[in-house]
N, C-alpha and C. Protein backbone atom coordinates (compact mmCIF):
# COMPACT_ATOMS: atom_id res chain seq x y z
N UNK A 1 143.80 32.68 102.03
CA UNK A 1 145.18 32.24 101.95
C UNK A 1 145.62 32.03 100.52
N UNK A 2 144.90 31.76 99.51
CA UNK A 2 145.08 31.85 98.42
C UNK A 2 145.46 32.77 97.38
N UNK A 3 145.37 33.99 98.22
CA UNK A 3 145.91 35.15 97.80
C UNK A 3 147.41 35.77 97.65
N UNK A 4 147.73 34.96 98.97
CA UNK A 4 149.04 35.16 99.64
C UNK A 4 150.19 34.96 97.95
N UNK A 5 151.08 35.59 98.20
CA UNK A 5 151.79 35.17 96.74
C UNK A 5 153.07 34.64 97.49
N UNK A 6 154.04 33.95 96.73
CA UNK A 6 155.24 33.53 97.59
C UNK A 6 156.04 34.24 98.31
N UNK A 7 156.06 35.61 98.02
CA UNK A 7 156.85 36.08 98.55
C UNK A 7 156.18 36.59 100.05
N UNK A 8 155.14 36.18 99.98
CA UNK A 8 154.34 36.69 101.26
C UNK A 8 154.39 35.37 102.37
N UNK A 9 154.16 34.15 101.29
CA UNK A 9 154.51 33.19 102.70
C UNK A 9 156.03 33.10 102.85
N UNK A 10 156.96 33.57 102.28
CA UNK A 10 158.30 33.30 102.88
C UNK A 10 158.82 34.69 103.60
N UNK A 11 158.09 35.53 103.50
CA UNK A 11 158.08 36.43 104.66
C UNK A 11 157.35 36.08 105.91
N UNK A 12 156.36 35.92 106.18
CA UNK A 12 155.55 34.94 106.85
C UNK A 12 156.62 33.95 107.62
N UNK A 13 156.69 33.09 107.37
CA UNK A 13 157.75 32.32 107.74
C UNK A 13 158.85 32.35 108.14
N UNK A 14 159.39 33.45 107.42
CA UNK A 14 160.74 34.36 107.93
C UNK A 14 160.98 35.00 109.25
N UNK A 15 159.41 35.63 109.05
CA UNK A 15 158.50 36.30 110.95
C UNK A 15 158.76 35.27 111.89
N UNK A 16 158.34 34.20 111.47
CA UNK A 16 158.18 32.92 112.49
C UNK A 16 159.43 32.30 113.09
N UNK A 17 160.42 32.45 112.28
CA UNK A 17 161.47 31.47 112.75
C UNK A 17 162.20 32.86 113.14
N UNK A 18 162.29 33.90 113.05
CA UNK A 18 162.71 35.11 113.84
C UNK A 18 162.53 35.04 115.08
N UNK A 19 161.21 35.09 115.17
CA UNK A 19 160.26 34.90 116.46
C UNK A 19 160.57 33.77 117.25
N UNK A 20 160.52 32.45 116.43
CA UNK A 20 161.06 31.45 117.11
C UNK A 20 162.55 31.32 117.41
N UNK A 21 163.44 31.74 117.17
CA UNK A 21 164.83 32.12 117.68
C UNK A 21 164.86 33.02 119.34
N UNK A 22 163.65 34.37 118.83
CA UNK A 22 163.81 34.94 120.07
C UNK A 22 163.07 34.64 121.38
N UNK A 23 162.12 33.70 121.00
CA UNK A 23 160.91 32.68 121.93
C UNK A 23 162.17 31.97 122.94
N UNK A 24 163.09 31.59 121.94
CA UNK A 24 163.82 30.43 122.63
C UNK A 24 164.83 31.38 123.87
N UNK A 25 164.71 32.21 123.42
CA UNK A 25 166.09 33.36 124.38
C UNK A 25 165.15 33.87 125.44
N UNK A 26 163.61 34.33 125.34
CA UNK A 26 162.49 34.70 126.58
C UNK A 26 162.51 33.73 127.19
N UNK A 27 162.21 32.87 126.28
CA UNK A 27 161.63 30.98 127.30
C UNK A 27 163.28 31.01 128.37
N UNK A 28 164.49 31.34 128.17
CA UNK A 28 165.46 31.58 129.05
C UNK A 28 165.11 32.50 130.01
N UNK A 29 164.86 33.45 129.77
CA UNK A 29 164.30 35.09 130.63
C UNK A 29 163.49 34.35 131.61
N UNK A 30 162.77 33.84 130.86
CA UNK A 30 161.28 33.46 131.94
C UNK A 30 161.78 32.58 132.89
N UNK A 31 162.49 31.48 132.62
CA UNK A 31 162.96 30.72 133.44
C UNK A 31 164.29 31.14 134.79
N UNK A 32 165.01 32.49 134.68
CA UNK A 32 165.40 33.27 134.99
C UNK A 32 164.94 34.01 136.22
N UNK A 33 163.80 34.24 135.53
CA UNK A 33 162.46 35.32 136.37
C UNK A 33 162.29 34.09 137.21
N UNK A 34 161.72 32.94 137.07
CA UNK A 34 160.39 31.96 137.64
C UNK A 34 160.75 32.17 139.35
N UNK A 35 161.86 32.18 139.59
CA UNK A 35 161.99 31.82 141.39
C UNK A 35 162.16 33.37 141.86
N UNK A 36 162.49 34.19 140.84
CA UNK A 36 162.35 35.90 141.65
C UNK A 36 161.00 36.53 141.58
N UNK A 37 160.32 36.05 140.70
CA UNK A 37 158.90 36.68 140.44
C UNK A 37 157.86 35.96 139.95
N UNK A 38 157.75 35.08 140.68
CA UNK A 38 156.82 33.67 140.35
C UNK A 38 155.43 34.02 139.90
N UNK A 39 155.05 35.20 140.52
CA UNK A 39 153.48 35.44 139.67
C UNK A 39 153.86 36.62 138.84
N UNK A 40 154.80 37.25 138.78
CA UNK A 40 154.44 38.60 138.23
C UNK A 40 155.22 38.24 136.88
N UNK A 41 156.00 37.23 136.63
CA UNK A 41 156.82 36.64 134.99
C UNK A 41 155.57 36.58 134.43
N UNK A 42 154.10 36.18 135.06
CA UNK A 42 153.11 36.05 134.12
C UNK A 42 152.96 37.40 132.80
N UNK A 43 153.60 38.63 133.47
CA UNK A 43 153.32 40.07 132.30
C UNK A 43 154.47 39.60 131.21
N UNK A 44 155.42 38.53 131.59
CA UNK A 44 156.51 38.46 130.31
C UNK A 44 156.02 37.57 129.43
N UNK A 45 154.90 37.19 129.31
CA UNK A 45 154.09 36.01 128.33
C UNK A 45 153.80 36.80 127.30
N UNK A 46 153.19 37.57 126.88
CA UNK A 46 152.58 38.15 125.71
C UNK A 46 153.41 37.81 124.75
N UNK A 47 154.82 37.49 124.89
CA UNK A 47 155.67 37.81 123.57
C UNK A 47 155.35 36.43 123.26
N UNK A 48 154.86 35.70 123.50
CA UNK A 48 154.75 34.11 122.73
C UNK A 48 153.67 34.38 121.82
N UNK A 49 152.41 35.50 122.28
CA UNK A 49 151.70 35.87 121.33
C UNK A 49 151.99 36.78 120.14
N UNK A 50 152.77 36.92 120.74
CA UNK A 50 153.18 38.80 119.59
C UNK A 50 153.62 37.94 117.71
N UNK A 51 153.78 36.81 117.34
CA UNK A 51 154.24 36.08 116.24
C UNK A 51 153.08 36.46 115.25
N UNK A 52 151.97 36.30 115.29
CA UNK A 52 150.93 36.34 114.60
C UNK A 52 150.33 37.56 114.27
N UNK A 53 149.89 38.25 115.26
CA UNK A 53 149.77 39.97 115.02
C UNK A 53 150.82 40.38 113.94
N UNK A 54 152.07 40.32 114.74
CA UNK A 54 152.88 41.01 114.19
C UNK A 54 153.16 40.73 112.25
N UNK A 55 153.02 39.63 112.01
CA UNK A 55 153.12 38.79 110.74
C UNK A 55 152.11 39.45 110.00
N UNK A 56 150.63 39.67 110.63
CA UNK A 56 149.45 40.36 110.18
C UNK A 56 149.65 41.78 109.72
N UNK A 57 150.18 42.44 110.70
CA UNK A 57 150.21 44.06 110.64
C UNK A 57 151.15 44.49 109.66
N UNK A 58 152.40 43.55 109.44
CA UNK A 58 153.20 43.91 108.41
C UNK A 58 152.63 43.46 107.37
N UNK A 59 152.44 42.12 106.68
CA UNK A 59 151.96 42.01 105.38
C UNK A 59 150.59 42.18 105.26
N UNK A 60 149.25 42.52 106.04
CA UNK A 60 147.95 42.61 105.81
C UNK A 60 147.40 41.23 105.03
N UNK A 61 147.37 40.29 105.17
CA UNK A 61 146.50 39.28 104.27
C UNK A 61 146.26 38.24 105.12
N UNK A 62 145.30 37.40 104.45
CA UNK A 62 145.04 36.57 105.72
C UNK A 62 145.54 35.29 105.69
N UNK A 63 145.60 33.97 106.32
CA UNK A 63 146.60 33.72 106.81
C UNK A 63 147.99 33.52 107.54
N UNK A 64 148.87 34.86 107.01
CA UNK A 64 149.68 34.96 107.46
C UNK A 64 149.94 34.68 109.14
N UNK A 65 149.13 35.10 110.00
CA UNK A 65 149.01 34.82 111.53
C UNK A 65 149.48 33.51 111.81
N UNK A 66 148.64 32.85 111.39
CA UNK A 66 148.98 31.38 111.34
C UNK A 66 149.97 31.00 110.34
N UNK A 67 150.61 31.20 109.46
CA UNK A 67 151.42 30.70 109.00
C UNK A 67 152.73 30.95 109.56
N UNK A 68 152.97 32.12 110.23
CA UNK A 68 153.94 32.42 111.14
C UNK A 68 154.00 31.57 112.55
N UNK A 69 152.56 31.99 113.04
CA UNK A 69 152.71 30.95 114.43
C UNK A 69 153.10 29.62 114.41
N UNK A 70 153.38 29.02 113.14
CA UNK A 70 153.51 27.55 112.80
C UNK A 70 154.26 27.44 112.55
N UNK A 71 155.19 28.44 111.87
CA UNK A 71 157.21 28.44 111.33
C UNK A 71 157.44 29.02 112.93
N UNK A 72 157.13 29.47 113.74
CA UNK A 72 157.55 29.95 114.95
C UNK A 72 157.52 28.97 115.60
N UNK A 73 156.27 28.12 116.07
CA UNK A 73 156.12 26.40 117.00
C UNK A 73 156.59 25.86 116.37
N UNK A 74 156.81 25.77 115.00
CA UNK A 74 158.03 24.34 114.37
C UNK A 74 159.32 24.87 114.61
N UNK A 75 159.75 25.92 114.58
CA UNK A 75 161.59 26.07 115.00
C UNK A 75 161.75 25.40 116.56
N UNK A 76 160.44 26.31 117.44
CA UNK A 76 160.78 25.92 118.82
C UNK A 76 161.00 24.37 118.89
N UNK A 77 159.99 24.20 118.08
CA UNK A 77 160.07 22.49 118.72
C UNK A 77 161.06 21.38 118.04
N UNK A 78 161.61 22.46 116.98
CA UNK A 78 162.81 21.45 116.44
C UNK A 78 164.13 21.81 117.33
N UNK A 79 164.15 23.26 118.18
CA UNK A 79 165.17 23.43 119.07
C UNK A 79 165.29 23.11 120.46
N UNK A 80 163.64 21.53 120.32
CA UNK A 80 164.31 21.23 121.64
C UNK A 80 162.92 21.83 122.83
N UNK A 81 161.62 21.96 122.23
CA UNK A 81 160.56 22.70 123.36
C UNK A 81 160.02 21.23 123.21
N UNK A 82 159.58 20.30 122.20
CA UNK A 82 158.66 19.36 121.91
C UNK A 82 157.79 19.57 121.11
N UNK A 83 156.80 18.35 120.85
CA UNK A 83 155.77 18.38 120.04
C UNK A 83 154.98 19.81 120.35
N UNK A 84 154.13 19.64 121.27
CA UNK A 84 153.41 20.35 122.04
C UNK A 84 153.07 21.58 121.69
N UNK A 85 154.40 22.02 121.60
CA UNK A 85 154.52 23.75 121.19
C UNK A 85 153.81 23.97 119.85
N UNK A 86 154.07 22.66 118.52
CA UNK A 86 153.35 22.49 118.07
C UNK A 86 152.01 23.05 117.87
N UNK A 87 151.52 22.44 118.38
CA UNK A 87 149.75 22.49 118.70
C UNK A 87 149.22 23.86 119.38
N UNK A 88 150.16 24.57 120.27
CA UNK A 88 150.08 25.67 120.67
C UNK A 88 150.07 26.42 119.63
N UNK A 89 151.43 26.38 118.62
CA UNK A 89 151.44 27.65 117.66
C UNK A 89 150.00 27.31 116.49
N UNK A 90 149.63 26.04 116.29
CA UNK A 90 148.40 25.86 115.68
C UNK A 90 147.11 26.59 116.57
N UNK A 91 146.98 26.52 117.44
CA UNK A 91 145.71 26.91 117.98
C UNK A 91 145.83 28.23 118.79
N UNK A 92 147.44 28.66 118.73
CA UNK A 92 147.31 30.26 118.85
C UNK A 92 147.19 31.07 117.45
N UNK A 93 147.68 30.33 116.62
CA UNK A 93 147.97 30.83 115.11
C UNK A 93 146.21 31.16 114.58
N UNK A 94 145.31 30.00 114.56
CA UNK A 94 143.88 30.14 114.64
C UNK A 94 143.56 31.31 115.58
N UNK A 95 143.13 31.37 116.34
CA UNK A 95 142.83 32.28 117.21
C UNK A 95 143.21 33.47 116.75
N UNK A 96 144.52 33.78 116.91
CA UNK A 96 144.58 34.91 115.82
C UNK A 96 144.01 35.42 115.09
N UNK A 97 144.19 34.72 113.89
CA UNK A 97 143.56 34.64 112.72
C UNK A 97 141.79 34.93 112.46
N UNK A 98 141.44 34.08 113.34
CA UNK A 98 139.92 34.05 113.38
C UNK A 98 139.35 35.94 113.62
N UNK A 99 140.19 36.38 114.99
CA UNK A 99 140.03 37.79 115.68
C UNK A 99 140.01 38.78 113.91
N UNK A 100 141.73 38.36 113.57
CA UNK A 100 141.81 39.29 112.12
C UNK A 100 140.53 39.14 110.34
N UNK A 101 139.82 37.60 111.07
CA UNK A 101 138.86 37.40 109.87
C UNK A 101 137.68 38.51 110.78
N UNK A 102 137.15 38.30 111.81
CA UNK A 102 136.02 38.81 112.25
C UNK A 102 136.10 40.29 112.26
N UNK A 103 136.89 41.17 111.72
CA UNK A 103 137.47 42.15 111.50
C UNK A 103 137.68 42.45 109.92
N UNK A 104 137.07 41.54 109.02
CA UNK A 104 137.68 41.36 107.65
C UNK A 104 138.78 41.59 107.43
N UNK A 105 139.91 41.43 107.71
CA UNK A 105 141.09 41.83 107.37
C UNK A 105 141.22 43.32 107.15
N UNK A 106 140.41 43.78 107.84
CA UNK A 106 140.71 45.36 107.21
C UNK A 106 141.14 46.65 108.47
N UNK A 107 141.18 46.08 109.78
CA UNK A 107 141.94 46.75 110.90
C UNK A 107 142.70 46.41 111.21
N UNK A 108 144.05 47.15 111.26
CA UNK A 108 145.49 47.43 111.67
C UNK A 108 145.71 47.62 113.00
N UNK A 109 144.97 47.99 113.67
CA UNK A 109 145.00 49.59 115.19
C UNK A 109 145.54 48.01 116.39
N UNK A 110 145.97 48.82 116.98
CA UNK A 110 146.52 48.73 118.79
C UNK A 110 145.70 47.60 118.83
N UNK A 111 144.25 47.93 119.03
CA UNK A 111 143.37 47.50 119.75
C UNK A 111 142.99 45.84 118.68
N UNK A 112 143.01 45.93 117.62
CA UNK A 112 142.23 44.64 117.01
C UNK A 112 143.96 43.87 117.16
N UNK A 113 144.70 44.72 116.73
CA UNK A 113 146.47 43.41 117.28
C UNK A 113 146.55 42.77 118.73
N UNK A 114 146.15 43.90 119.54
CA UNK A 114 145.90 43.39 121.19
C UNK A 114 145.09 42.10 121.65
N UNK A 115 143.93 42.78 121.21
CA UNK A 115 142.77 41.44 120.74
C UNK A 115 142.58 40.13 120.45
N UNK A 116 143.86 40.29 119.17
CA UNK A 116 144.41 39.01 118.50
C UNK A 116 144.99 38.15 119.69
N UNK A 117 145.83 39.25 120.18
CA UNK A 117 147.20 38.28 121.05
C UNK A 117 145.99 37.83 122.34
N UNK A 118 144.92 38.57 122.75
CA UNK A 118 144.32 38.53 123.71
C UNK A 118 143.70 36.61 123.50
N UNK A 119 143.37 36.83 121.85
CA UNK A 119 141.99 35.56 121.76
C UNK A 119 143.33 34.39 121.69
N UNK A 120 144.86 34.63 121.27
CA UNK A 120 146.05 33.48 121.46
C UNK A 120 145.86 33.12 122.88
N UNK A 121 145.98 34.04 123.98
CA UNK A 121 146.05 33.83 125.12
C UNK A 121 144.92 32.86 125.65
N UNK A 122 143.87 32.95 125.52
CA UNK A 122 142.50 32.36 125.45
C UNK A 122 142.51 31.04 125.15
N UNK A 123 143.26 30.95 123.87
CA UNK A 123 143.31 29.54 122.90
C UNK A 123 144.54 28.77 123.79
N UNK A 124 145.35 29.35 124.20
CA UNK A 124 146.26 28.75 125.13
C UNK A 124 145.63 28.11 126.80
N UNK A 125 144.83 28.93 126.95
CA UNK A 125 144.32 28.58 128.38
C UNK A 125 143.76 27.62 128.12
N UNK A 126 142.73 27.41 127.13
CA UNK A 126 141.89 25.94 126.87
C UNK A 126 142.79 25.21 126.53
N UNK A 127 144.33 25.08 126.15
CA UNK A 127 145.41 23.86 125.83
C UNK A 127 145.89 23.62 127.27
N UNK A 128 145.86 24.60 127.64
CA UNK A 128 146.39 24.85 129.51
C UNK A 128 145.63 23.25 129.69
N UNK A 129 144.52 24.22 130.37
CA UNK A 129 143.48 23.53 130.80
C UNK A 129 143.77 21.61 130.43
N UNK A 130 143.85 21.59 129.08
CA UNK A 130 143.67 20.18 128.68
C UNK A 130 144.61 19.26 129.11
N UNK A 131 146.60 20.05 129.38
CA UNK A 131 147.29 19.55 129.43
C UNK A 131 146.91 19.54 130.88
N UNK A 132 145.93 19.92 131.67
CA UNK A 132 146.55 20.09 132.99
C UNK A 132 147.41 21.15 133.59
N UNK A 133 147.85 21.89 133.11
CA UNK A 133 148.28 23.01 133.03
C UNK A 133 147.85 24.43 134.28
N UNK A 134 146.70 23.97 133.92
CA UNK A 134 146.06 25.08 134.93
C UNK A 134 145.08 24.80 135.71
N UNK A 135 145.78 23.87 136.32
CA UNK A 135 144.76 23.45 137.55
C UNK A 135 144.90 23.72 138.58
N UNK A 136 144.29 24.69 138.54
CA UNK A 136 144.62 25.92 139.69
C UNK A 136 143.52 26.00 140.41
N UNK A 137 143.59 26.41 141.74
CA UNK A 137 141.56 27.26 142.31
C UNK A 137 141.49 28.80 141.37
N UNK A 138 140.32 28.31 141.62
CA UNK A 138 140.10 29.71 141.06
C UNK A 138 140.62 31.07 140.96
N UNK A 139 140.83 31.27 142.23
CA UNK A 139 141.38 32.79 142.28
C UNK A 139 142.68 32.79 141.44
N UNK A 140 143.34 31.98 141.73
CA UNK A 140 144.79 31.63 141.02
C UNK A 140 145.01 31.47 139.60
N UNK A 141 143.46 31.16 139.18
CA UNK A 141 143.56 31.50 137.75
C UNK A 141 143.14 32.53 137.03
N UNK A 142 142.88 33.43 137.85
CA UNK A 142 142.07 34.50 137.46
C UNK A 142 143.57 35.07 137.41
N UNK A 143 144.25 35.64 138.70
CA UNK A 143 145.36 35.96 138.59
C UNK A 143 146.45 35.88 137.26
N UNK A 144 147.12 34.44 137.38
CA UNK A 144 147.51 33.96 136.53
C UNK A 144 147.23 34.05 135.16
N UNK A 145 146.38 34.21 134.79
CA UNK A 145 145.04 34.50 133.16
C UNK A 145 145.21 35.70 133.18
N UNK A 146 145.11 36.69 133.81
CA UNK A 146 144.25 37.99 133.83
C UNK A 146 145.97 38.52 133.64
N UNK A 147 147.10 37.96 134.21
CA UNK A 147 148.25 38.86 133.83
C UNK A 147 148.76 38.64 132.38
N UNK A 148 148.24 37.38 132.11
CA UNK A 148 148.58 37.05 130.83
C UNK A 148 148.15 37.96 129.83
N UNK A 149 146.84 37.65 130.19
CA UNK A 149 145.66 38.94 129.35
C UNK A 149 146.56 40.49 129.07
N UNK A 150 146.95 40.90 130.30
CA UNK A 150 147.58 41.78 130.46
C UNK A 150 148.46 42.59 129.32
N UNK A 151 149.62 41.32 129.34
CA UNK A 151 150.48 41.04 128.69
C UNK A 151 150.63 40.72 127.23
N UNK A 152 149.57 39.99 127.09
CA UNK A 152 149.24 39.79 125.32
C UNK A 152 148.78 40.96 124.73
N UNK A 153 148.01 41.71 125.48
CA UNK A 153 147.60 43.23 124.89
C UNK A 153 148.91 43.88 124.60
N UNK A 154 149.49 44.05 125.64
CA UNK A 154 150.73 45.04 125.65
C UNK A 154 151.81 44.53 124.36
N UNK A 155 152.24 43.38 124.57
CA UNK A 155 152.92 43.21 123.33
C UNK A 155 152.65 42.56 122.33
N UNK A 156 151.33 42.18 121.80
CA UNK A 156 150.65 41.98 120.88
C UNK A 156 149.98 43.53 120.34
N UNK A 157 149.62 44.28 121.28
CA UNK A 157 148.99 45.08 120.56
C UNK A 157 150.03 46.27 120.41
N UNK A 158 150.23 46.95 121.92
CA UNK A 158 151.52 48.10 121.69
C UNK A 158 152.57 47.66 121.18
N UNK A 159 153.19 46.92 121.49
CA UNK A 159 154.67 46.76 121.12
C UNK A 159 154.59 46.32 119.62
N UNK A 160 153.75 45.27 119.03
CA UNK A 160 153.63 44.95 117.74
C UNK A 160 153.21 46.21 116.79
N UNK A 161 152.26 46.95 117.01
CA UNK A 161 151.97 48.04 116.06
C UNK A 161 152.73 49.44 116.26
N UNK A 162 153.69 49.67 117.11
CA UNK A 162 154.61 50.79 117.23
C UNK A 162 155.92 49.80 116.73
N UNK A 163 156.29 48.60 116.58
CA UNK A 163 157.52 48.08 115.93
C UNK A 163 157.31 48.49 114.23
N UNK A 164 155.97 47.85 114.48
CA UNK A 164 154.94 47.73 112.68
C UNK A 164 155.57 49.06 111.81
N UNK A 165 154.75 50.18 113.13
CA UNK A 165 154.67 51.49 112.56
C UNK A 165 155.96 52.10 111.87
N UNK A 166 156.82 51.56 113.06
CA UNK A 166 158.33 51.74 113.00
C UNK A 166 159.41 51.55 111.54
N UNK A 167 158.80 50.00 111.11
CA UNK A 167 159.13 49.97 110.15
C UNK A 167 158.50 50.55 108.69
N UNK A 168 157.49 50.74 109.09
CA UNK A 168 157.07 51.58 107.63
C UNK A 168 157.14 52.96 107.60
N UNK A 169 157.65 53.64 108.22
CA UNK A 169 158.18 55.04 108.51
C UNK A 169 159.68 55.01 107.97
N UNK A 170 160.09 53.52 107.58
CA UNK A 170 161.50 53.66 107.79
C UNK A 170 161.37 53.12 106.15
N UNK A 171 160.79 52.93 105.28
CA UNK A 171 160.37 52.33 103.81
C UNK A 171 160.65 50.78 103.92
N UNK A 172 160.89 50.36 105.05
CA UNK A 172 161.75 48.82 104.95
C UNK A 172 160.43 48.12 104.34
N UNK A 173 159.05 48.07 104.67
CA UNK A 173 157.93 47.56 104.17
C UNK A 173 157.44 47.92 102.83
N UNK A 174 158.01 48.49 102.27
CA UNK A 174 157.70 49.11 100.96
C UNK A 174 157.88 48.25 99.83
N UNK A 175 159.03 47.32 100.25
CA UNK A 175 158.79 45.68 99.47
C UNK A 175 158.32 44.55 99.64
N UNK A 176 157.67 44.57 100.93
CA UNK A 176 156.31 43.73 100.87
C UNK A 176 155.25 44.23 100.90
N UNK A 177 154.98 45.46 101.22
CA UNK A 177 153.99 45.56 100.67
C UNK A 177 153.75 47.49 100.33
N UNK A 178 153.46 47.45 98.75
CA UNK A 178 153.41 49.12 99.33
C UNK A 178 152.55 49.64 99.80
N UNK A 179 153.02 51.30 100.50
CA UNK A 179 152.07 51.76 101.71
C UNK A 179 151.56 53.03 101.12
N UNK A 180 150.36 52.80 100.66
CA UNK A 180 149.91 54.13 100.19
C UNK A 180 149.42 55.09 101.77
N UNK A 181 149.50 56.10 100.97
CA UNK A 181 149.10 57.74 102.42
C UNK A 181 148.06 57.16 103.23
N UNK A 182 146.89 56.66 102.84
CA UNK A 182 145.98 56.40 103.22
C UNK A 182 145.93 55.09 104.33
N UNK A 183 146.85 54.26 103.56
CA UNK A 183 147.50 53.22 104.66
C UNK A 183 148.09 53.56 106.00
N UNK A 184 149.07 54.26 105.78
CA UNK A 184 149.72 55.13 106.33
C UNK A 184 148.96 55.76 107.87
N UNK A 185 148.45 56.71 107.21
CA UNK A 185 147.16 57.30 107.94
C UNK A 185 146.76 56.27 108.71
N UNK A 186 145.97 55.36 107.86
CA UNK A 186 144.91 54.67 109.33
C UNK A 186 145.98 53.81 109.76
N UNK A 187 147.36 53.29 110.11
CA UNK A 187 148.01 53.15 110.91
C UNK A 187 148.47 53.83 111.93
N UNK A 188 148.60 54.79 111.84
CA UNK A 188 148.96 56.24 112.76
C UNK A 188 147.95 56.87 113.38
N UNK A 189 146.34 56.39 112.85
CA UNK A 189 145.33 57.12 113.39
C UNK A 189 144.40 55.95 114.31
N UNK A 190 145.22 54.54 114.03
CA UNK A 190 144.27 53.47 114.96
C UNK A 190 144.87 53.49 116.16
């Protein structure tokens, strides 16, 4: 994290309260969904994960995951979610993070962004769990978990690294960070 230069944590941060603006408009969706599709809203979860990947894949350095997930849980919870969310964006922001260290910071692809959002999802179930949250029988949490799982892949991993891709095809990333060919490449080839 010490690497990060300012302009990287106020991009970072910038991710987060983006994210946390549009958290607050899903967290509507979802609530929307809850009485038409009571188990199947579980595939609209991933996007609570998608903050951290996504923060990662654009600027590459570490930290950033978490520094986003934390400008993302502090907007929510100053617009009104609570403390709580808090502690979520801390211990999804970790989780993250941890997936992108055990990886050295040096994979971009589908699969290690998916991953990420996968080990948020994870870090959420053990907050589940604590709040009570998911005290479910078993089968019901398998369900419940397993769509989540689902879901954090899909828009943690697809949707975040084809947005990613999106923008650096388009030069918009070229001032945070530049993209040499080779960059390039192993984005398009993970």
């Amino acid at each position: 994290m010490f690497k990060l230069k300012f302009s990287d944590l106020l991009i970072a941060i910038m991710v987060g309260v983006v994210f946390g603006i549009t958290m607050k408009f899903w967290d509507d969706l979802y609530t929307v969904v809850k009485p038409i599709l009571p188990v199947a809203r579980q595939l609209l979860y991933g996007m609570w994960f998608m903050v951290g990947p996504f923060a990662f894949l654009l600027i590459r350095k570490p930290g950033v995951a978490l520094i986003s997930s934390l400008a993302a849980a502090g907007l929510s919870a100053f617009i009104g979610q609570g403390f709580t969310v808090l502690i979520y964006g801390l211990v999804q922001g970790l989780a993250a993070e941890a997936l992108f260290a055990s990886f050295r910071y040096k994979k971009f692809g589908i699969a290690v962004a998916g991953l990420a959002g996968i080990a948020s999802c994870f870090a959420g179930f053990f907050l589940d769990w604590f709040y009570g949250y998911a005290n479910l029988e078993v089968w019901a949490l398998f369900v419940k978990y397993g769509l989540r799982v689902i879901s954090a892949f899909i828009f943690t991993g697809i949707f975040t690294f084809y947005i990613v891709r999106a923008l650096e095809a388009t030069g918009v990333t070229n001032m945070i960070r530049p993209v040499s060919k080779e960059e390039y490449d192993l984005l398009n080839n993970s």
